[in-house]
Protein backbone atom coordinates (compact mmCIF):
# COMPACT_ATOMS: atom_id res chain seq x y z
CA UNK A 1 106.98 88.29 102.45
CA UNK A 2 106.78 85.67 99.78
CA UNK A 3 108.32 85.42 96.41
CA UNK A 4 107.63 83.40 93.09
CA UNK A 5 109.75 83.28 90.33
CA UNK A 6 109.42 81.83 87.13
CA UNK A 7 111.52 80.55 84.06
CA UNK A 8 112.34 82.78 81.05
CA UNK A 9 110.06 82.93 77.98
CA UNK A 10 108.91 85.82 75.65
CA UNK A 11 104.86 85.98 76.05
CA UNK A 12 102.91 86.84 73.52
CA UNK A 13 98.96 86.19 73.32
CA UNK A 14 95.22 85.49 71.24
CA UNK A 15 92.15 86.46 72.91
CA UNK A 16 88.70 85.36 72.14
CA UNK A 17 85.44 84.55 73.54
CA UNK A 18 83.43 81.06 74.22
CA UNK A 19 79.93 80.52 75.29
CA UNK A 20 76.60 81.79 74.65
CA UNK A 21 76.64 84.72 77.11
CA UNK A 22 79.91 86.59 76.25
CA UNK A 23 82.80 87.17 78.81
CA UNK A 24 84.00 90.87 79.68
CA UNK A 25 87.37 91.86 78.52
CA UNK A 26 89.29 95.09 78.95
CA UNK A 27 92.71 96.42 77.97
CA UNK A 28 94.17 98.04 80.94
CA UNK A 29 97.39 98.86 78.79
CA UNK A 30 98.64 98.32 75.73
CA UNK A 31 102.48 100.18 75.01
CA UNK A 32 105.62 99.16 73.58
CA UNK A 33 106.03 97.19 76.40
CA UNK A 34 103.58 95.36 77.91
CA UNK A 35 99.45 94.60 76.90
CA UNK A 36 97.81 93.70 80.05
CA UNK A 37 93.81 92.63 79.96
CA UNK A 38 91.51 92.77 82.55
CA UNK A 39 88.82 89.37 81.93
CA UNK A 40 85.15 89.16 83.94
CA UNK A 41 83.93 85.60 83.72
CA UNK A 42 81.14 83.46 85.06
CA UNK A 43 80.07 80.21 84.75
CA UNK A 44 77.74 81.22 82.20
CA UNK A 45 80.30 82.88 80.47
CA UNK A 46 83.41 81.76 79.94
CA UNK A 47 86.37 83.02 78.09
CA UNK A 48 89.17 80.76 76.14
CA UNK A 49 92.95 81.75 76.31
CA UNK A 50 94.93 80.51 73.49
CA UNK A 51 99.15 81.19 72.97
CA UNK A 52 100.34 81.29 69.45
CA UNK A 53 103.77 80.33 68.76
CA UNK A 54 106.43 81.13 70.01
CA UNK A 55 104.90 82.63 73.07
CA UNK A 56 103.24 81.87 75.74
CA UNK A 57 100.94 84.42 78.68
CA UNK A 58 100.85 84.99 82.40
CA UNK A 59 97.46 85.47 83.83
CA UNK A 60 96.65 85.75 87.53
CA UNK A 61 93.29 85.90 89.46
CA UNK A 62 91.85 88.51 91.24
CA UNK A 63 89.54 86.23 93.40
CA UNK A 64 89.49 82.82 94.74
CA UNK A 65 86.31 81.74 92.87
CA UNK A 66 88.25 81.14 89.80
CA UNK A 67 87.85 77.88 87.61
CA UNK A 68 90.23 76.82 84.59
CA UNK A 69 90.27 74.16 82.24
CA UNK A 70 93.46 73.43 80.50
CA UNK A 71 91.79 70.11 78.65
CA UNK A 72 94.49 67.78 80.64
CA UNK A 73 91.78 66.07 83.13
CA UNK A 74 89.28 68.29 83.93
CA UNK A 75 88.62 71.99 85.56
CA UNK A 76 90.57 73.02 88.73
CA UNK A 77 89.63 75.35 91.16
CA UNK A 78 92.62 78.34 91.35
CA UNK A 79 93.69 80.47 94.10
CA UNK A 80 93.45 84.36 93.87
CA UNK A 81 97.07 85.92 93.91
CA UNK A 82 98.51 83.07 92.59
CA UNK A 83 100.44 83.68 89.00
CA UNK A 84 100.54 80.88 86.17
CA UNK A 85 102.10 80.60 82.86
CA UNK A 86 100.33 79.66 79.16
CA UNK A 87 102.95 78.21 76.69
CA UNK A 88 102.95 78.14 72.89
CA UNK A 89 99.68 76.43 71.43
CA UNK A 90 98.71 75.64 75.08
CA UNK A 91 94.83 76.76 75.65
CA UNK A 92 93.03 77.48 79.11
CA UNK A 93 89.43 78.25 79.45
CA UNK A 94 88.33 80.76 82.38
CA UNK A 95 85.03 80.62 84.32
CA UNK A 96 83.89 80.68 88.04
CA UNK A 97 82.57 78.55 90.57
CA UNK A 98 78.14 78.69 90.94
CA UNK A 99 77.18 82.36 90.06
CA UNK A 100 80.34 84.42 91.39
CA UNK A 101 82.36 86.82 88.46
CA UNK A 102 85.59 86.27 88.63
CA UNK A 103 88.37 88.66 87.31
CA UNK A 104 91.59 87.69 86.04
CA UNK A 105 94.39 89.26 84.73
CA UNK A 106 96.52 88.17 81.63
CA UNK A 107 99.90 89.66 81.05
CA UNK A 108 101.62 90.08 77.35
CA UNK A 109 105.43 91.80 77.88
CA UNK A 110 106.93 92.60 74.72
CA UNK A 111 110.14 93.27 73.92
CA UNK A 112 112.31 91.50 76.69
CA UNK A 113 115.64 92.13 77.75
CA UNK A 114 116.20 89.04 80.08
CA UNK A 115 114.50 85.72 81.19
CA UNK A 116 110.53 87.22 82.30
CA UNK A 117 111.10 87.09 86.19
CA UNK A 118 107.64 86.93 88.08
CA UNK A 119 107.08 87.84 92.01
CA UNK A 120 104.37 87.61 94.38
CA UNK A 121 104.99 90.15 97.16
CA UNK A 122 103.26 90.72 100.44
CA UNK A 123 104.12 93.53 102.25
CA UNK A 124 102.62 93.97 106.12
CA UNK A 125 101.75 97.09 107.30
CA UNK A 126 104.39 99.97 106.70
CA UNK A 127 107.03 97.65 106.18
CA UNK A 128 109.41 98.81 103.20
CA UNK A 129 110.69 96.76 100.59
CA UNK A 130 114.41 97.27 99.49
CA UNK A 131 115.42 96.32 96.24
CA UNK A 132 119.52 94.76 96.38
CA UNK A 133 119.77 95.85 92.96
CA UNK A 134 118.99 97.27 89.59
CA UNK A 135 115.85 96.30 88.10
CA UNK A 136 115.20 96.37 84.45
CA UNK A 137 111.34 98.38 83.90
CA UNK A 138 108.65 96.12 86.17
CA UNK A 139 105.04 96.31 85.65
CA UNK A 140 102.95 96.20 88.85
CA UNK A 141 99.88 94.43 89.56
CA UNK A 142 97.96 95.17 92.85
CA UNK A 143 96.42 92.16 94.38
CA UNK A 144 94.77 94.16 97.05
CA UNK A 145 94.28 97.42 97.49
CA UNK A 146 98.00 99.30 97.47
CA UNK A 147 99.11 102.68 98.48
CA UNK A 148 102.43 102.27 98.31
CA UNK A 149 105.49 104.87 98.52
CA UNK A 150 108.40 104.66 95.64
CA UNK A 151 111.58 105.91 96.00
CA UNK A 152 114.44 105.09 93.45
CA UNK A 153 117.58 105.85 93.30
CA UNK A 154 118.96 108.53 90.96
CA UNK A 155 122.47 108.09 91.98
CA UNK A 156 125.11 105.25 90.86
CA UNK A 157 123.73 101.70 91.63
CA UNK A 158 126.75 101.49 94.59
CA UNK A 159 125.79 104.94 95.42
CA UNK A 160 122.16 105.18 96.96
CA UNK A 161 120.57 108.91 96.49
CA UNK A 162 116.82 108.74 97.09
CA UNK A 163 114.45 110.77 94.77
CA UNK A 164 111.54 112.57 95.55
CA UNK A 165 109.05 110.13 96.75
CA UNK A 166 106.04 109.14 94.50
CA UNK A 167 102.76 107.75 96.32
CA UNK A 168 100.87 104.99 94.56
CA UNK A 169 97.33 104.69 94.99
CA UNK A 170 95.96 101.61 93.45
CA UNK A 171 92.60 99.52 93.48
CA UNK A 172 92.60 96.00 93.26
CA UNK A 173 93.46 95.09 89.91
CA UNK A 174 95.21 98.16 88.87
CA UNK A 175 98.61 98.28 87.33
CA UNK A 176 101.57 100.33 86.38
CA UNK A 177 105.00 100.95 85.83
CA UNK A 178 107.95 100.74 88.18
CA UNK A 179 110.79 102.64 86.18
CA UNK A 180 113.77 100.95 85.77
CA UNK A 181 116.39 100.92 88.83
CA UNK A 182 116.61 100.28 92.26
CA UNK A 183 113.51 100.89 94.35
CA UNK A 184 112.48 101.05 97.93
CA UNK A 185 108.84 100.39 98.20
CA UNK A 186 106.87 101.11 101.94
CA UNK A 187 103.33 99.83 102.54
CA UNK A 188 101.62 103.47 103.68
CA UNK A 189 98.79 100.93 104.54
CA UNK A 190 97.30 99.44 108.28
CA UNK A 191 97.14 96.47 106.63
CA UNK A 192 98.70 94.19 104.49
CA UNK A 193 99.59 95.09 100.81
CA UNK A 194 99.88 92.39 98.24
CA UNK A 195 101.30 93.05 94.09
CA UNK A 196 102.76 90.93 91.43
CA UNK A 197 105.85 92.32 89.58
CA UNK A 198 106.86 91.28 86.22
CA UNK A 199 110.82 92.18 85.02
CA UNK A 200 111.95 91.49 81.80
């Protein structure tokens, strides 16, 4: 299992598209809580990220093809899986590597509670994750396909009494809500299931 976790900030984001061919976006949600995009680029068509004040985004990508720019030195070749922060007025354009699509995900939590804490989790097959305490509401981002079984508890945090077990089925790139509490998660999976949480 591996973990990442990040400083506080509030996140907040612009959108908008660069290039000649236009880049694919999609809102996957959009609440009081969270707005979460789903982004298709190429090399042909390539999307800019900018943050307004005071905010900043996460974004994450969905396959290893992915190229950025952040205007510092030149474009960098990113891992898939591997989460990274956008701060105010800080600007990132998106594209891929020959004539691969590349999908990546950018985060924009609203309304936080506490510093934004980011994890990437790896699970092996039908091992369970057991949270040591309360969490806030986490959103969930599958980095491979997930079918995952969550349990909270609906008893006093000192006092563990399981609830009725909900099964979550999820596609690469799929996300959703973990409710707020403490949580035992078990990989239902033969292989090896891999998220991203975000708590705030």
């Amino acid at each position: 299992m591996c973990r990442l976790r990040t400083g506080g900030f509030a996140v907040g984001l612009w959108l908008s598209v660069s290039g000649l061919v236009a880049a694919e976006s999609q809102v996957l949600l959009d609440d009081a809580r969270a707005r979460v995009a789903l982004i298709r680029v190429s090399d042909e068509a390539p999307y800019n990220l900018a943050a307004p004040e005071p905010n900043g985004a996460v974004w994450v990508a969905l396959d290893d093809s992915a190229v950025v720019d952040s205007g510092d030195g030149g474009a960098r070749k990113v891992l898939a899986g591997v989460p990274e922060t956008l701060g105010a007025r800080q600007k990132v354009i998106f594209a891929a590597q020959g004539d691969k699509v590349v999908r990546i995900i950018v985060v924009e939590p609203r309304k936080t509670q506490q510093p934004l804490t980011v994890e990437t989790l790896a699970l092996s097959a039908h091992q369970e994750l057991q949270d040591a305490s309360d969490r806030n509401d986490t959103l969930l981002i599958a980095l491979s396909p997930l079918r995952l079984r969550d349990v909270w508890n609906v008893g006093d945090e000192s006092d563990w009494k399981p609830s009725k077990p909900r099964v979550l089925l999820m596609p690469t790139g799929a996300v959703t809500w973990l409710r707020s509490g403490m949580h035992h998660l078990t990989n239902l999976l033969g292989t090896d299931a891999k998220f991203l949480t975000l708590e705030w």
